[in-house]
Protein backbone atom coordinates (compact mmCIF):
# COMPACT_ATOMS: atom_id res chain seq x y z
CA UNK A 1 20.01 -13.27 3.68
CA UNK A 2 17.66 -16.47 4.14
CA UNK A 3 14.77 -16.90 1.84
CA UNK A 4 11.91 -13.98 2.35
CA UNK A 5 8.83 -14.88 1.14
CA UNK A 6 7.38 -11.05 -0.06
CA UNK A 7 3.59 -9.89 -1.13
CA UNK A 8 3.83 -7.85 -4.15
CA UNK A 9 1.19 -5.37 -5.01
CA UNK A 10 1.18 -4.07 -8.01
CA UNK A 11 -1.04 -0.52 -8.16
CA UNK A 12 -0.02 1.50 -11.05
CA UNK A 13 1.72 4.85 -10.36
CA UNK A 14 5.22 6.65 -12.03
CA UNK A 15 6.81 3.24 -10.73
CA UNK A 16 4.62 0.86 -13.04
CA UNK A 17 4.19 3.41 -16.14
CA UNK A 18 5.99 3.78 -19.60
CA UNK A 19 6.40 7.09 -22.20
CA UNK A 20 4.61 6.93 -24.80
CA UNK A 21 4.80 9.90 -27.13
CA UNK A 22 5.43 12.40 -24.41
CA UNK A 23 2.71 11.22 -22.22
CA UNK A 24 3.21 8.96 -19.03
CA UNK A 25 0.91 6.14 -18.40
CA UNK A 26 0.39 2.98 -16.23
CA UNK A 27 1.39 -0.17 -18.38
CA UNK A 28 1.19 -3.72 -17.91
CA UNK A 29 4.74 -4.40 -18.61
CA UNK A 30 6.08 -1.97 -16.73
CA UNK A 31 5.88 -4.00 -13.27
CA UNK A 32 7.41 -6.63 -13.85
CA UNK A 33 10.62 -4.35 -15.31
CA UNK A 34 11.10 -3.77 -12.10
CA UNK A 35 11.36 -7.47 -10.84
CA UNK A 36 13.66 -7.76 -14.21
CA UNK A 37 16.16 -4.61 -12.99
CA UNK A 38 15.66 -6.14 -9.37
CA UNK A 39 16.76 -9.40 -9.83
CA UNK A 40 19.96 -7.64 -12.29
CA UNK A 41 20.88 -5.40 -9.73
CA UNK A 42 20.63 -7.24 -6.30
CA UNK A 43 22.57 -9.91 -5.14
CA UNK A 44 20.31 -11.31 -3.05
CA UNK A 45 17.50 -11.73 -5.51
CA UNK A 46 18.11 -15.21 -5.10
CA UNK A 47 16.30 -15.56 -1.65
CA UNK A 48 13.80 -13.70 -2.53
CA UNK A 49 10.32 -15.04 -3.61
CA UNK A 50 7.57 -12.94 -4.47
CA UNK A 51 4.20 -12.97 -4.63
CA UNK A 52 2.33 -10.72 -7.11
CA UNK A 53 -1.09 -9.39 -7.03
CA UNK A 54 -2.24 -6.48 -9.29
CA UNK A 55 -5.68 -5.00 -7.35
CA UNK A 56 -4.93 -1.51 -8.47
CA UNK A 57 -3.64 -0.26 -11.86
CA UNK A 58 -3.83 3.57 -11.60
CA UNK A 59 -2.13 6.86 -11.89
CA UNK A 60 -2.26 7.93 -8.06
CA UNK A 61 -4.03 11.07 -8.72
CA UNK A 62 -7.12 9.27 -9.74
CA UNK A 63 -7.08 7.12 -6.70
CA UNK A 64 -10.71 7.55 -4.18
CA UNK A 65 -10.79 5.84 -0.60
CA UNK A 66 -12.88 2.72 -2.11
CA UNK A 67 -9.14 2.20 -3.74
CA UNK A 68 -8.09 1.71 -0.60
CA UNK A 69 -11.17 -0.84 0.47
CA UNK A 70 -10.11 -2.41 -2.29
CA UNK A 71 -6.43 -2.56 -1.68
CA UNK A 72 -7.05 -3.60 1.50
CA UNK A 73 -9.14 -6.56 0.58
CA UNK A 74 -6.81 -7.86 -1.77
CA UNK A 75 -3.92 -7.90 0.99
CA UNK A 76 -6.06 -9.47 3.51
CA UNK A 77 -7.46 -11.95 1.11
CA UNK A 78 -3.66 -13.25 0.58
CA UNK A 79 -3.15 -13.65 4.01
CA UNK A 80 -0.73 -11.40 5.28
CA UNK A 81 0.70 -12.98 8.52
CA UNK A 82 2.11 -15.60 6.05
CA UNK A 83 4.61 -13.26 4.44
CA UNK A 84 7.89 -11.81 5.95
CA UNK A 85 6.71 -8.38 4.69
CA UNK A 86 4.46 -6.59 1.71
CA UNK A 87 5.53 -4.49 -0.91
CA UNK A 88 3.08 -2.17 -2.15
CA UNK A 89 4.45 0.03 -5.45
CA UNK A 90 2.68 3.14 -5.67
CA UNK A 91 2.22 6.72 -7.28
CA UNK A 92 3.17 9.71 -5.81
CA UNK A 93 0.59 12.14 -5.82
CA UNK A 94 -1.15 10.55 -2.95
CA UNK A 95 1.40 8.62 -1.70
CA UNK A 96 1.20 10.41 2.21
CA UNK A 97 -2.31 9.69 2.10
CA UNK A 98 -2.37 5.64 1.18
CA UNK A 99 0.70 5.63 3.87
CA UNK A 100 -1.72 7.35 6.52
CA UNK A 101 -4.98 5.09 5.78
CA UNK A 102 -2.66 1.25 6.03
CA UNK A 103 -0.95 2.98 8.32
CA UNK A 104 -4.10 3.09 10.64
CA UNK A 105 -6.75 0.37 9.16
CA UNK A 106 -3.36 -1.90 9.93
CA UNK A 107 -2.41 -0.42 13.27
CA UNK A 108 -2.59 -4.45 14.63
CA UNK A 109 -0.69 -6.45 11.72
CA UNK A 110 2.69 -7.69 12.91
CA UNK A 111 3.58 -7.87 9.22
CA UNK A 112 5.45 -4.53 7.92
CA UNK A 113 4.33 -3.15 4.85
CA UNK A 114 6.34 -0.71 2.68
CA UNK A 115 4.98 1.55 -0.20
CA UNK A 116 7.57 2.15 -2.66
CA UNK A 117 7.59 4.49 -5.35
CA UNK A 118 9.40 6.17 -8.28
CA UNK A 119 9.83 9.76 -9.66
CA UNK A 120 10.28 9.24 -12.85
CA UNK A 121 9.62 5.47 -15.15
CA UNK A 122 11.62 3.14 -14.24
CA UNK A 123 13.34 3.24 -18.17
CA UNK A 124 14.29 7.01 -17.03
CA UNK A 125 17.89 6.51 -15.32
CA UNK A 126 17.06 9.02 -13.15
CA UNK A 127 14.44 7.08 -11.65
CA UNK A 128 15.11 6.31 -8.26
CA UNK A 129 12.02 3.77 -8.24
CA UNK A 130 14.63 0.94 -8.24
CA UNK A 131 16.67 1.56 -5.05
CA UNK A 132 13.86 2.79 -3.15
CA UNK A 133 12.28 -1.26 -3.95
CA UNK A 134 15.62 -2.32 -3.00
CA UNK A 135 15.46 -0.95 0.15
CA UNK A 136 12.30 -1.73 0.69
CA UNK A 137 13.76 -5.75 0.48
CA UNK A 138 16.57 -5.21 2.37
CA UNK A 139 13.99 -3.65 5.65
CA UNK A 140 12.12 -7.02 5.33
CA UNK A 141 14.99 -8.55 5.63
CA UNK A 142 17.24 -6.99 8.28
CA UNK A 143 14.61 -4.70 10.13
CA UNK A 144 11.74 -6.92 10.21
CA UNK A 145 9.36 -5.15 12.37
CA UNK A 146 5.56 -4.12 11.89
CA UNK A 147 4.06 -0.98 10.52
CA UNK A 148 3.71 0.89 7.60
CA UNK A 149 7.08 2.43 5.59
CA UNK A 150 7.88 4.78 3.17
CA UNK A 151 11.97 4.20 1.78
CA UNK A 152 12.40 7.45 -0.32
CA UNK A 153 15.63 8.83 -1.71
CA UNK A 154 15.07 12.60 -2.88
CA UNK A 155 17.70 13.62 -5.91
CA UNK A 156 21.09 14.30 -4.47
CA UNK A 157 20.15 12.66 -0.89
CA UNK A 158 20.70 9.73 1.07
CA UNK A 159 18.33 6.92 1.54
CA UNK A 160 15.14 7.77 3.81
CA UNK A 161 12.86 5.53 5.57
CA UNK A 162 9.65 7.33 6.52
CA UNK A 163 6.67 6.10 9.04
CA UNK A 164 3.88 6.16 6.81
CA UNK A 165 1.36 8.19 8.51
CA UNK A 166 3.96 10.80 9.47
CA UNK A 167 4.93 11.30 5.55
CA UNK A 168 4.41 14.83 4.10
CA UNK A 169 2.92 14.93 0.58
CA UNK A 170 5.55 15.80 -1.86
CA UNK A 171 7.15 19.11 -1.87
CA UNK A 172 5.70 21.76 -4.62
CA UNK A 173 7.76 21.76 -7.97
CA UNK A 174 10.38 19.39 -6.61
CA UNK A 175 8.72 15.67 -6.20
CA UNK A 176 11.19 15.41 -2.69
CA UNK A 177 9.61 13.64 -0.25
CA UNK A 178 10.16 14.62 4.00
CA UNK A 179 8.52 13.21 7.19
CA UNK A 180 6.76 15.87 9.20
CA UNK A 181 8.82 18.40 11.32
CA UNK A 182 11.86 16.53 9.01
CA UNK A 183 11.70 13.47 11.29
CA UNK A 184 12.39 10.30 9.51
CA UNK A 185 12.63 7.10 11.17
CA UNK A 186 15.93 5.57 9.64
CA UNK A 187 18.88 6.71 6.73
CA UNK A 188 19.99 4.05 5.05
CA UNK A 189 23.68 4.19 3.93
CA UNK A 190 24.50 0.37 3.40
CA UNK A 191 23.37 -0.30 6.82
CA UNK A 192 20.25 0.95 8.83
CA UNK A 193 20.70 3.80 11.10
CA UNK A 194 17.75 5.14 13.23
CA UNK A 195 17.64 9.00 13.03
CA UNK A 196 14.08 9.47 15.11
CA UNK A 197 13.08 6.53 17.32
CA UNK A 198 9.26 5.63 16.79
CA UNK A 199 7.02 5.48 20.05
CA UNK A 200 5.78 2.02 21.52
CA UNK A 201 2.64 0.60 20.08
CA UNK A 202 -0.38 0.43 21.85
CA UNK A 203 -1.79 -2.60 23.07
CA UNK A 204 -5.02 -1.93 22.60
CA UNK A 205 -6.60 -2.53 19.06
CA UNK A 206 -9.40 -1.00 17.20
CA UNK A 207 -11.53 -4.05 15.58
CA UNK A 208 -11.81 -2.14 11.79
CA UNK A 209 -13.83 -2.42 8.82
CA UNK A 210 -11.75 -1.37 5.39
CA UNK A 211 -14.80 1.05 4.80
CA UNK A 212 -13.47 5.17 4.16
CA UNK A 213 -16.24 7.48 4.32
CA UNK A 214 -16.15 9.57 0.88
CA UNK A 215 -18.16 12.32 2.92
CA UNK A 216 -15.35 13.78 4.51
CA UNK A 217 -14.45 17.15 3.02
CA UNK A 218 -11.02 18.59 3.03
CA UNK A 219 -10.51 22.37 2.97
CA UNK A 220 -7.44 24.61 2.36
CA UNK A 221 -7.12 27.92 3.89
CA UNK A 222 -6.04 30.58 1.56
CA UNK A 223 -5.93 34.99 2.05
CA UNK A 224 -9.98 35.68 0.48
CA UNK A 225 -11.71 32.11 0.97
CA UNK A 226 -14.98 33.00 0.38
CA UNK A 227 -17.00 29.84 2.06
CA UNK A 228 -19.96 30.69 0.10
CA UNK A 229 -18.83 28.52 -2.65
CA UNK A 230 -18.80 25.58 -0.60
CA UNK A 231 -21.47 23.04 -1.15
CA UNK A 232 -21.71 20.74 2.37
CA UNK A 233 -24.67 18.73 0.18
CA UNK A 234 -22.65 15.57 0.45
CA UNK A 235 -20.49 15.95 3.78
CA UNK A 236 -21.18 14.52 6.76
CA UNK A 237 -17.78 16.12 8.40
CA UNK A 238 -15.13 18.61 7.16
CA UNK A 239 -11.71 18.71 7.81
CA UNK A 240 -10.54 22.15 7.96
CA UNK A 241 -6.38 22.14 7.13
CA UNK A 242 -5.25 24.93 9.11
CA UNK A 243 -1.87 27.44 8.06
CA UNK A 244 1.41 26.27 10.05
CA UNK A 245 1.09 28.24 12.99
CA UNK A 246 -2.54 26.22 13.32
CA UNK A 247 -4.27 29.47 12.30
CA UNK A 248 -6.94 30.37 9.88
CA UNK A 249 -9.25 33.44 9.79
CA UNK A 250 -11.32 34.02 12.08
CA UNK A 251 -12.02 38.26 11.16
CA UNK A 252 -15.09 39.03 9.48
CA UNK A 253 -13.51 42.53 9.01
CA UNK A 254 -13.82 42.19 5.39
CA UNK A 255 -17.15 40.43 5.69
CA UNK A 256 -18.38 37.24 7.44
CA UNK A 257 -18.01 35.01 4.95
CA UNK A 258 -14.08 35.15 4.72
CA UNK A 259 -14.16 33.69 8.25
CA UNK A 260 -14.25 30.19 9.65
CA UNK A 261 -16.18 31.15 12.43
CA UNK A 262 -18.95 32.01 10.28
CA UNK A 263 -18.96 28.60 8.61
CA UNK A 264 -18.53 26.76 11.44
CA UNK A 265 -21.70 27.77 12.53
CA UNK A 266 -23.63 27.01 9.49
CA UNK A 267 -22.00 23.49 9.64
CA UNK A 268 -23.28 23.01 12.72
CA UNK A 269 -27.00 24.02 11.46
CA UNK A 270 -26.42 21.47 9.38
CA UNK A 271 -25.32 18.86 12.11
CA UNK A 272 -21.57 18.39 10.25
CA UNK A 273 -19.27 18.34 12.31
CA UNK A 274 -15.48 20.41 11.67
CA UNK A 275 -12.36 19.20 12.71
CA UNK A 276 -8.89 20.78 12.24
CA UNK A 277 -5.43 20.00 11.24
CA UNK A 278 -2.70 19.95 11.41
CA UNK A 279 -2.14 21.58 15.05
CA UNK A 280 0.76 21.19 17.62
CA UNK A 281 -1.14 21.02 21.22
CA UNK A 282 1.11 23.10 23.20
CA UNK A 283 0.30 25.58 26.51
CA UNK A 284 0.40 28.47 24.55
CA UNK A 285 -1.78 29.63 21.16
CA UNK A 286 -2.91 32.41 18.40
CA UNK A 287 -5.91 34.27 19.59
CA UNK A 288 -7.45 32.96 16.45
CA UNK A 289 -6.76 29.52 17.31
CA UNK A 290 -7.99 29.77 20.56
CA UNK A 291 -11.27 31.66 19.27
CA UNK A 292 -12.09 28.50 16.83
CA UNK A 293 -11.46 26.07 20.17
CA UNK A 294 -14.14 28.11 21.79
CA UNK A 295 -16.46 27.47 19.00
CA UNK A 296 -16.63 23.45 19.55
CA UNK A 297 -14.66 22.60 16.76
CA UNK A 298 -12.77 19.41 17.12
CA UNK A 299 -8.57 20.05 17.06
CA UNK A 300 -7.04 17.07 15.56
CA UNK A 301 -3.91 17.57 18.02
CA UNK A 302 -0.13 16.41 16.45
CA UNK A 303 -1.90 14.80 13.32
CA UNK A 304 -0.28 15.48 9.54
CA UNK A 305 -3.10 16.98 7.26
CA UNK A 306 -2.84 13.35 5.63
CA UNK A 307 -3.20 11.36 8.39
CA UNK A 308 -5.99 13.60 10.10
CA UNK A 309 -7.94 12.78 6.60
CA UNK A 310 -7.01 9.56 5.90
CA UNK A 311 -7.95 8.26 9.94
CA UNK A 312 -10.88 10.26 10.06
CA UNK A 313 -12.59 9.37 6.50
CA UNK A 314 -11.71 5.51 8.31
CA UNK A 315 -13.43 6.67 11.63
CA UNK A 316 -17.11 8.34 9.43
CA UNK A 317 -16.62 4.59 7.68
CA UNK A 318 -16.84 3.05 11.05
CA UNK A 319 -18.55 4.67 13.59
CA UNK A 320 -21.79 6.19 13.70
CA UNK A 321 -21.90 7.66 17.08
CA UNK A 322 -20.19 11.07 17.63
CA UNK A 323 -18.74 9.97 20.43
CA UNK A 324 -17.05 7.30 19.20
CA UNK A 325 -15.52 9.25 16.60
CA UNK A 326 -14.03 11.63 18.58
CA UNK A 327 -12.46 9.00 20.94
CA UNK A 328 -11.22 7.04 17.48
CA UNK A 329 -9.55 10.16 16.60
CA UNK A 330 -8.20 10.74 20.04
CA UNK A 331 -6.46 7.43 20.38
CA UNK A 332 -2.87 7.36 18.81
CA UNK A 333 -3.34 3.84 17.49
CA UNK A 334 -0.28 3.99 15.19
CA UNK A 335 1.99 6.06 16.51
CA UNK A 336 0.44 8.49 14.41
CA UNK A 337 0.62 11.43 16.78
CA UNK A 338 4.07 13.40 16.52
């Protein structure tokens, strides 16, 4: 391997967090154990020089999209095109959705990034926080290509490399991490081996400000939503997540204000507009999914929940006019569409 020069970023998370008592919690030691077991454990540590910047110190689940304004800033302030790649360590719990929003404010940067994470403290050894930074190094170095990347090894499994803004949050009760529709881009087994081939990038470049609208509301559909109890005070849009078969209720059988009809048109009363996702666009549909289409929602076609969030809380930072958005959404800058 010749000498990689590497941007470090430090932003708290499982991966840069110690036990203390019985309670887990970012620590300022804690990153730089991981250069320690890096540079004990790979042989090429030696032509490796990092650069470390700490914007971030945080347990994921307290991270808000001015994190990522800030995030951003700190990367672009250290001049990315001078580094072979970026290494961003990172928590968990919103892991899918940081991967989604560099994945499209970065859609341009020939420099690949990697988020790299841990599920349990890196003194833990079953934490697998280690060889997922590992292989995060050994991508810069023998798949250097832009983008955003998520290396993950679940318990029991072989190495994973993951396009970031097709990453699933984590599974429920296991911490496993899959790409949507359980396409990942590469295995790694000692050598690279591309499993799902990733689509040509576009030519054609959105000029972006690192500014994520925090009046973007995300909703889950679940059996007796009652959308009464939702306050649309501060939203300017919602994003409506939608059950797998891109379904959600649309009966007001057991009273109008179980179904998303209903709210749709009070949204619009209130000029905010509803999107939903996640959706396959495909010839044929439920009747309930093609009653919402009729009511001038806007279908986020082929978009992860994540990424439909993360891209359109960057498009409400962005763009003012309506139709912009909707063409910003539209566009599959990243390769973000499945």
């Amino acid at each position: 391997m010749k000498n990689k020069k590497i941007l470090l970023v430090f932003t708290g998370g499982t991966i840069g967090s110690s036990v203390t008592a019985g309670t887990i919690n970012t620590s300022s030691i804690a990153p730089y154990t991981l250069l320690q077991q890096f540079q004990q454990h790979d042989p090429n540590a030696g032509n490796v020089n990092f650069t470390p910047i700490a914007p971030l110190n945080l347990l994921s689940e307290n991270l808000v999209p001015t994190d990522w304004t800030a995030l951003i800033a700190a990367i672009e302030a250290a001049n990315p095109g001078r580094f072979d790649g970026i290494v961003i360590t990172h928590g968990t719990d919103t892991l899918a959705f940081t991967a989604a929003a560099l994945g499209c404010y970065f859609h341009a940067l020939e420099t690949p990034i990697l988020l790299v994470s841990s599920d349990y403290p890196l003194a833990d050894p079953r934490a697998n926080g280690l060889a997922n930074f590992m292989c995060a190094v050994d991508f810069i170095a023998q798949q250097p290509q832009p983008g955003v990347f998520v290396p993950y090894r679940n318990p029991g499994q072989a190495m994973h490399i993951h396009q970031g803004h097709h990453l699933a949050s984590s599974l429920q009760l296991s911490g496993d991490f899959i790409s949507v529709q359980h396409k990942s881009y590469m295995q790694h087994d000692g050598a690279f081996r591309i499993l799902h081939p990733r689509k040509p990038r576009q030519q054609a470049h959105y000029r972006l400000t690192a500014r994520f609208s925090e009046r973007v509301m995300l909703l889950r559909p679940y059996p007796g939503l009652d959308y009464r109890n939702i306050n649309l005070d501060h939203a300017d849009a919602v994003l409506h997540d939608l059950y797998h078969s891109g379904t959600a209720c649309v009966s007001p059988s057991t009273g109008k204000h179980h179904a998303l009809p209903e709210f749709i048109a009070q949204c619009r009363m209130r000029n905010i507009a509803v999107y939903l996702a996640p959706a396959l666009h495909s010839p044929d549909a439920y009747q309930s999914t093609r009653q919402l289409i009729e009511q001038g929602v806007h279908v986020l076609w082929d978009l992860s929940i994540e990424t439909a969030y993360a891209k359109l809380s960057l498009a409400y930072g962005n763009f003012t006019q309506q139709e912009e958005i909707v063409g910003f959404m539209a566009a599959d800058i990243a390769g973000e569409h499945i």
